[in-house]
C-alpha atoms as a PDB file:
ATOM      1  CA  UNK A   1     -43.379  -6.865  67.186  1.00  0.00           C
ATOM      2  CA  UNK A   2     -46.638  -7.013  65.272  1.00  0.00           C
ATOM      3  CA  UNK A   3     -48.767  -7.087  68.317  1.00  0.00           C
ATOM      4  CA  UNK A   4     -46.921  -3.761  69.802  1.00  0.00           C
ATOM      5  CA  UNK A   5     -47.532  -2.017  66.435  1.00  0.00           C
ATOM      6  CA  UNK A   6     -50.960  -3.141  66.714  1.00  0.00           C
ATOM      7  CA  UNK A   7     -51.759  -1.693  70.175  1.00  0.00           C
ATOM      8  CA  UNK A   8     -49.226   1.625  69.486  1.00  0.00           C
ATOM      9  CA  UNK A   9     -51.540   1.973  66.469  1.00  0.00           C
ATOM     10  CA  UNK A  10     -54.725   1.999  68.253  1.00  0.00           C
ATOM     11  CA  UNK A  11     -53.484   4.446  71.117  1.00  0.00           C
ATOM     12  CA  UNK A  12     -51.775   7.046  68.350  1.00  0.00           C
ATOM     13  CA  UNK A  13     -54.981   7.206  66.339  1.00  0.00           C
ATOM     14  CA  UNK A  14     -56.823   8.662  69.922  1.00  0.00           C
ATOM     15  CA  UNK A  15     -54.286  10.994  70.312  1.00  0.00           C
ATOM     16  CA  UNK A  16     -52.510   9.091  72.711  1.00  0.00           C
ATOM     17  CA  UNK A  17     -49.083   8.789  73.546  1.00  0.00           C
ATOM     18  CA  UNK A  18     -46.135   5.555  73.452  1.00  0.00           C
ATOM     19  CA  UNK A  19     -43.018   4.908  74.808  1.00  0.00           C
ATOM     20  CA  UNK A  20     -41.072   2.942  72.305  1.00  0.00           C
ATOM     21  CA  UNK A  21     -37.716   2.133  70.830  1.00  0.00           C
ATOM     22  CA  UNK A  22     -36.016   3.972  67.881  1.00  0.00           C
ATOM     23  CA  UNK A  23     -33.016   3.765  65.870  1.00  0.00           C
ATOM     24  CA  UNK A  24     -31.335   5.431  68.491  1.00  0.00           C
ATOM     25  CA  UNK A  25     -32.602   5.869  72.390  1.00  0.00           C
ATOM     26  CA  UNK A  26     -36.406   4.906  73.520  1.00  0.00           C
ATOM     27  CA  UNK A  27     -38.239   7.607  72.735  1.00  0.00           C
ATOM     28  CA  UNK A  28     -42.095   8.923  73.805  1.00  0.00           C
ATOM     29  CA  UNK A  29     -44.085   9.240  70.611  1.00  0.00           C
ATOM     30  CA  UNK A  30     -47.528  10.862  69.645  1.00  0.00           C
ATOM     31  CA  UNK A  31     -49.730  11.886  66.685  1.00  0.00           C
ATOM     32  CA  UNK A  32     -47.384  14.476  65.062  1.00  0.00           C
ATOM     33  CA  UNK A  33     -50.060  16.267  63.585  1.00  0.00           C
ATOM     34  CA  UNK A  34     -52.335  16.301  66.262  1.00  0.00           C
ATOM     35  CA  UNK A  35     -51.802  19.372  69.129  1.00  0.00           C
ATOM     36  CA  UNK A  36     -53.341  17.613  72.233  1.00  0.00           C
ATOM     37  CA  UNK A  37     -51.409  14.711  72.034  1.00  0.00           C
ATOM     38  CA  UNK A  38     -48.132  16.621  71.466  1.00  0.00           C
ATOM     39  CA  UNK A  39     -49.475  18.596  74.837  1.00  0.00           C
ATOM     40  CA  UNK A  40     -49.133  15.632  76.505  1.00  0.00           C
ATOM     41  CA  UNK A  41     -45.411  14.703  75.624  1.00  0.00           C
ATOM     42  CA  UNK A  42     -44.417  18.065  76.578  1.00  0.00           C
ATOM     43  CA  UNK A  43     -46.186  17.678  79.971  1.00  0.00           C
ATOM     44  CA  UNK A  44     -44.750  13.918  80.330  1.00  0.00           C
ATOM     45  CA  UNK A  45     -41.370  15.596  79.987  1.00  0.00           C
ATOM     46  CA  UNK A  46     -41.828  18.375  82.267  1.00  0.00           C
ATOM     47  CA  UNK A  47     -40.473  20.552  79.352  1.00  0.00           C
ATOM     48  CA  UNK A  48     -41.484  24.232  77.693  1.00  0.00           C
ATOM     49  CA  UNK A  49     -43.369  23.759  74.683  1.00  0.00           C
ATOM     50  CA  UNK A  50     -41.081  26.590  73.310  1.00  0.00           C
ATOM     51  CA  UNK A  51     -38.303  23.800  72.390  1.00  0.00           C
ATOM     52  CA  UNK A  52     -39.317  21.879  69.581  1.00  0.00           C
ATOM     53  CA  UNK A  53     -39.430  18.367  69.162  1.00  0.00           C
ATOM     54  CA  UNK A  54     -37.932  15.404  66.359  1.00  0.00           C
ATOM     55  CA  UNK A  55     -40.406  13.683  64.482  1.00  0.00           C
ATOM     56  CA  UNK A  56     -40.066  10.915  62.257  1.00  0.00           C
ATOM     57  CA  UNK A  57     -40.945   9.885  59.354  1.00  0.00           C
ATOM     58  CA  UNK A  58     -40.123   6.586  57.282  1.00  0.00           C
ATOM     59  CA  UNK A  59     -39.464   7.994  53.927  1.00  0.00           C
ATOM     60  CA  UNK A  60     -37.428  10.455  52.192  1.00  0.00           C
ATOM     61  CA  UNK A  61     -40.285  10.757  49.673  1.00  0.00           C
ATOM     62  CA  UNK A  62     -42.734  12.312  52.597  1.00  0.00           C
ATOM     63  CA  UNK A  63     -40.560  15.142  53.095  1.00  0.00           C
ATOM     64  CA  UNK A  64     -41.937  18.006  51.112  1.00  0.00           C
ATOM     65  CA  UNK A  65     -45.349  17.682  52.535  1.00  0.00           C
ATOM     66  CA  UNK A  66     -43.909  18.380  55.955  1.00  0.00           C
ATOM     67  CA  UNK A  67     -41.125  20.757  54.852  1.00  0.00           C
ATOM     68  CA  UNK A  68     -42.215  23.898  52.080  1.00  0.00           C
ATOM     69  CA  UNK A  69     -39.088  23.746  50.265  1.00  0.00           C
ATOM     70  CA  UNK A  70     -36.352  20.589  51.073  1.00  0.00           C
ATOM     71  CA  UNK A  71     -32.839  21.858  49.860  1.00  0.00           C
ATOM     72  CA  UNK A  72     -31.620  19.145  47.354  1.00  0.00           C
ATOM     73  CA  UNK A  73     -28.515  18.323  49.875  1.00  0.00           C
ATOM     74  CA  UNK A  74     -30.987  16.721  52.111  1.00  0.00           C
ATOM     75  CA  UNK A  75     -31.436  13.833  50.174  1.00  0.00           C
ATOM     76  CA  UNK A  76     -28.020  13.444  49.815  1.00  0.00           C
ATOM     77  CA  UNK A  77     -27.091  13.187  53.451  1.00  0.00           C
ATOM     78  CA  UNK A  78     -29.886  10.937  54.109  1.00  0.00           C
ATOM     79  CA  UNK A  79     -28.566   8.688  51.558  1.00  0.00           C
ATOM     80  CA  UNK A  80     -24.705   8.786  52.681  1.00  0.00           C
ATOM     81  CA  UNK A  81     -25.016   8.721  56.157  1.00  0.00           C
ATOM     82  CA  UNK A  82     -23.892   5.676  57.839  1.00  0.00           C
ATOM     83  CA  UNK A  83     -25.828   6.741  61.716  1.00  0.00           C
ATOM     84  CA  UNK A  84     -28.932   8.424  62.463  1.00  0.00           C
ATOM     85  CA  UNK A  85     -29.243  11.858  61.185  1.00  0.00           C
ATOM     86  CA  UNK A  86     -32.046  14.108  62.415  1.00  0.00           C
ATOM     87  CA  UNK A  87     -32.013  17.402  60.247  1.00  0.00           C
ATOM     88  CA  UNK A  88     -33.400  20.614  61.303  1.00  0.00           C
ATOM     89  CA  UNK A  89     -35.658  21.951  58.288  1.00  0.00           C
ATOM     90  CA  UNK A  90     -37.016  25.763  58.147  1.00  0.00           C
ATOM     91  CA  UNK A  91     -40.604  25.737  56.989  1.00  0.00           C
ATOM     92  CA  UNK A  92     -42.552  23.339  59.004  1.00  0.00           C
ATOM     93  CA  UNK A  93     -45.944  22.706  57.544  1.00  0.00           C
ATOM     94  CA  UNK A  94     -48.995  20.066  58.145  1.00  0.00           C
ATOM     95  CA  UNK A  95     -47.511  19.126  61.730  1.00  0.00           C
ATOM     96  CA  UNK A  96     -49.200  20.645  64.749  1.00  0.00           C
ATOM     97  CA  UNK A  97     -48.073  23.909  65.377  1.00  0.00           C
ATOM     98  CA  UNK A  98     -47.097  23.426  69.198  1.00  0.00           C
ATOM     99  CA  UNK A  99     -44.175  20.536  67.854  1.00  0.00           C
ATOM    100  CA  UNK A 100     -42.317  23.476  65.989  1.00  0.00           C
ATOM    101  CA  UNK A 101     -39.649  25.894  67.212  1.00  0.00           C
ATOM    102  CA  UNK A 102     -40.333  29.511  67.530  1.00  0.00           C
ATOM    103  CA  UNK A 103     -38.599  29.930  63.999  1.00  0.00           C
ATOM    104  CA  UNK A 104     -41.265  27.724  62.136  1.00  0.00           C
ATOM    105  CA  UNK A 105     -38.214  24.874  62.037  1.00  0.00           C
ATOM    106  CA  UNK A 106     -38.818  21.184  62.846  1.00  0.00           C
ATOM    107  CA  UNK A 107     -36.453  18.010  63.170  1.00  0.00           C
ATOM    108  CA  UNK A 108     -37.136  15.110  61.041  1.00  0.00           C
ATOM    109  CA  UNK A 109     -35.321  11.967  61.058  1.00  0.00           C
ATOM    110  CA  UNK A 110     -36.025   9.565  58.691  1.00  0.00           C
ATOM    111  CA  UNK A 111     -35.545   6.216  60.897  1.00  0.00           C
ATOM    112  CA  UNK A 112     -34.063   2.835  59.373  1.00  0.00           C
ATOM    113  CA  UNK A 113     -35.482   1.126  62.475  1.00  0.00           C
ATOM    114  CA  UNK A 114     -37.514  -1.968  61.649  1.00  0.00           C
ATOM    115  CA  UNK A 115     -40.254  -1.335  64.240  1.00  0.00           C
ATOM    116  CA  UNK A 116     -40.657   2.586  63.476  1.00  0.00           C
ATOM    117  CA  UNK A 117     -40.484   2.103  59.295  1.00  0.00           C
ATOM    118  CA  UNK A 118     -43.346  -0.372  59.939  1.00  0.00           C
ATOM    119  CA  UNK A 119     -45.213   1.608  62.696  1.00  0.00           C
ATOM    120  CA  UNK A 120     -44.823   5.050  60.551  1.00  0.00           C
ATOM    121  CA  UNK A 121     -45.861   2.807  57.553  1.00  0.00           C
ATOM    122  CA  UNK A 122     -49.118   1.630  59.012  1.00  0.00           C
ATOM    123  CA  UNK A 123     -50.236   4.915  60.433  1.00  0.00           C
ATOM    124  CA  UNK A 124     -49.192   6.715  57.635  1.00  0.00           C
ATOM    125  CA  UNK A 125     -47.986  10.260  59.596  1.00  0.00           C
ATOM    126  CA  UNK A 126     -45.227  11.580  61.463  1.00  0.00           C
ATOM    127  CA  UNK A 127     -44.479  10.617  65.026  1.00  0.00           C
ATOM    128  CA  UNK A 128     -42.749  12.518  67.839  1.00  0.00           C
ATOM    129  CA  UNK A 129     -39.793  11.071  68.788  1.00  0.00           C
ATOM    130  CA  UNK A 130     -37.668  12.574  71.923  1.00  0.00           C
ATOM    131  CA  UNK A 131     -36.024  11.084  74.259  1.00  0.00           C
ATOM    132  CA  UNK A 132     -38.075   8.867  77.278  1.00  0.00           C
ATOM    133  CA  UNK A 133     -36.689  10.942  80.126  1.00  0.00           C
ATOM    134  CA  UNK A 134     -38.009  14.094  82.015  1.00  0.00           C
ATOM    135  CA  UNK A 135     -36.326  17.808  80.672  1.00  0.00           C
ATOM    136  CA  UNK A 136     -32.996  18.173  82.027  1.00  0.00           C
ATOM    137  CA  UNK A 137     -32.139  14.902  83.433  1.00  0.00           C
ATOM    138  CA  UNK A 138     -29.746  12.321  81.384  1.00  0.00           C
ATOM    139  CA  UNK A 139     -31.520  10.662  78.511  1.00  0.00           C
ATOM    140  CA  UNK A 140     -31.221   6.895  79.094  1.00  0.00           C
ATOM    141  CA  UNK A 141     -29.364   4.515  77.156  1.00  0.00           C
ATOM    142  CA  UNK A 142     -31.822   1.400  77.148  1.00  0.00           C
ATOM    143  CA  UNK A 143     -34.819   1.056  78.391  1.00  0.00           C
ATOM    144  CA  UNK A 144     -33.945  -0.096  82.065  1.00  0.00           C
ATOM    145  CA  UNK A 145     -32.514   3.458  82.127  1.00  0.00           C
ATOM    146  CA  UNK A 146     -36.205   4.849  82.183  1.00  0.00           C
ATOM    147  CA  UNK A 147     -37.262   6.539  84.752  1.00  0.00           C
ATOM    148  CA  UNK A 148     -40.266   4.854  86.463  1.00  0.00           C
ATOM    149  CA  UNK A 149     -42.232   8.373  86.171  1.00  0.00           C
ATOM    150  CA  UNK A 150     -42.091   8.299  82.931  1.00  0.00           C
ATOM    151  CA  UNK A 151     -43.543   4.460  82.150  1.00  0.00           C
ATOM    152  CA  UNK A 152     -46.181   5.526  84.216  1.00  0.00           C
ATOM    153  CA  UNK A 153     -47.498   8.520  82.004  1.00  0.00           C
ATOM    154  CA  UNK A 154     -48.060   6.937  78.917  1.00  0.00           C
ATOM    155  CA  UNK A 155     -50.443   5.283  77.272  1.00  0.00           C
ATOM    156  CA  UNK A 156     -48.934   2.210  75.908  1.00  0.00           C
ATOM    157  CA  UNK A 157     -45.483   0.984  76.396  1.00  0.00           C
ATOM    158  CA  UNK A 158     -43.922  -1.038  73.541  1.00  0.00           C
ATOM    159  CA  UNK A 159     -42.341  -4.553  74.270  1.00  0.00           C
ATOM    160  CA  UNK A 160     -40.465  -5.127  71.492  1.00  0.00           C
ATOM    161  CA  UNK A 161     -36.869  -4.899  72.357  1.00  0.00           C
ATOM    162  CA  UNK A 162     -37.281  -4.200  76.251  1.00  0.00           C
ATOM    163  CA  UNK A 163     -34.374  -6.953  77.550  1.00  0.00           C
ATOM    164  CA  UNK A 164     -32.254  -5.286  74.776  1.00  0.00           C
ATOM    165  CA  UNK A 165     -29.090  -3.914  77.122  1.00  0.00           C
ATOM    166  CA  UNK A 166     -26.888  -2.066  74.383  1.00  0.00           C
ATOM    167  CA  UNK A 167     -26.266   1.639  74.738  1.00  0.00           C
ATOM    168  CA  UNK A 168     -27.756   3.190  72.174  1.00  0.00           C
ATOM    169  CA  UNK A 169     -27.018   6.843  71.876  1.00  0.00           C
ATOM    170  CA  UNK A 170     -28.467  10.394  70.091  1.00  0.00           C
ATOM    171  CA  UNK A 171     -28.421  10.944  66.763  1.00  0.00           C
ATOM    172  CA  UNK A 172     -26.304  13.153  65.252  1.00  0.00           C
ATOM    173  CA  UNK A 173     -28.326  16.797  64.567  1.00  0.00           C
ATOM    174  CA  UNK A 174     -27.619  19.422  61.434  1.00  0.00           C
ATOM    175  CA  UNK A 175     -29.129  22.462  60.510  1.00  0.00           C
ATOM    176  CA  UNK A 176     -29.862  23.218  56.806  1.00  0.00           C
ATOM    177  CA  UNK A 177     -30.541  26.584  55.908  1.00  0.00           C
ATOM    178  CA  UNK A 178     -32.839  27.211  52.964  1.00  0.00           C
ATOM    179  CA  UNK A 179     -30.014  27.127  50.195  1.00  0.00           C
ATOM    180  CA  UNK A 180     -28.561  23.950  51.911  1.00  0.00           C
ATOM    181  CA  UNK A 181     -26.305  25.741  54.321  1.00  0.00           C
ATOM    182  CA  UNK A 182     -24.885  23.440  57.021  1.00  0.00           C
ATOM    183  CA  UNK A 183     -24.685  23.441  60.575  1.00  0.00           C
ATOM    184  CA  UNK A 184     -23.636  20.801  62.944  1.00  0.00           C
ATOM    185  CA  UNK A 185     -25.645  20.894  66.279  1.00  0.00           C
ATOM    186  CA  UNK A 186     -24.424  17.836  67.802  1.00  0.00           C
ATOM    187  CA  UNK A 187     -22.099  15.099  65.966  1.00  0.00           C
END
């Protein structure tokens, strides 16, 4: 693991982009904050830039530099949730501005994977994180799931849990309005 966080490390701080695995499905990652290297996720994907995409972020703490006002609830559901949660936020700030929605909104999910705490950790920003598969096509459960395609248009490809078989599947996605009103995208 330490090696892959070495070499995803190197090729995030030149705006380049990964293809690694998350608390949930493999995901292609990128500088968060940097607008070229968000360019290039959207054109590995095949997909709009006017959908937004997750980012993560290893602490709770980091969320009001990315967020102008986090309603207090947010905390709370980080805290209690027992599976990945990515929350939608309103206010997006010090993220490049090609990752938001239309809206100014951004998803954040604060991972409790081992390998994307540490990673996050070390670079000490936000990464993308959406799923490693091409816009409209099925996201894949594991990483022999990927398509080919995709492998072959980024940068660096993580090891580090690559024989790992188990179906991992989406987090679950919720809304919060700016007085902590809830909405469930996807449970």
């Amino acid at each position: 693991m330490d090696e892959d966080i070495k070499k995803s490390l190197e090729v995030l701080r030149k705006g380049g982009t990964i293809l690694y695995p998350t608390d949930t499905i493999w995901g292609l990652g990128c500088d968060a904050t940097n607008t070229e290297a968000v360019k290039k996720i959207y054109e590995i994907k095949k997909r709009q830039d006017s959908k937004s995409l997750l980012v993560l972020l290893d602490m709770a703490a980091y969320l009001p530099y990315y967020i102008e006002k986090v309603p207090e609830i947010a905390y709370n559901l980080i805290e209690l949730t027992d599976k990945p949660l990515s929350i939608i936020f309103s206010g997006a700030r010090n993220i490049a501005g090609n990752i938001k929605a239309i809206d100014g909104s951004i998803g954040i999910r604060i991972t409790q994977d081992d390998f994307c705490k540490r990673l996050i950790s070390k670079f000490n920003k936000p990464i993308v994180s959406t799923s490693a598969n091409v816009s409209g096509k099925p996201a894949p459960a594991n990483f022999r799931e990927i398509d080919h395609e995709i492998i072959e248009a980024v940068d660096y490809v993580v090891k580090w849990r690559q024989n790992d078989i188990s179906r991992q599947t989406s987090s679950g996605i919720i809304k919060l309005g700016p007085h902590g009103e809830i909405q469930v995208i996807r449970k």
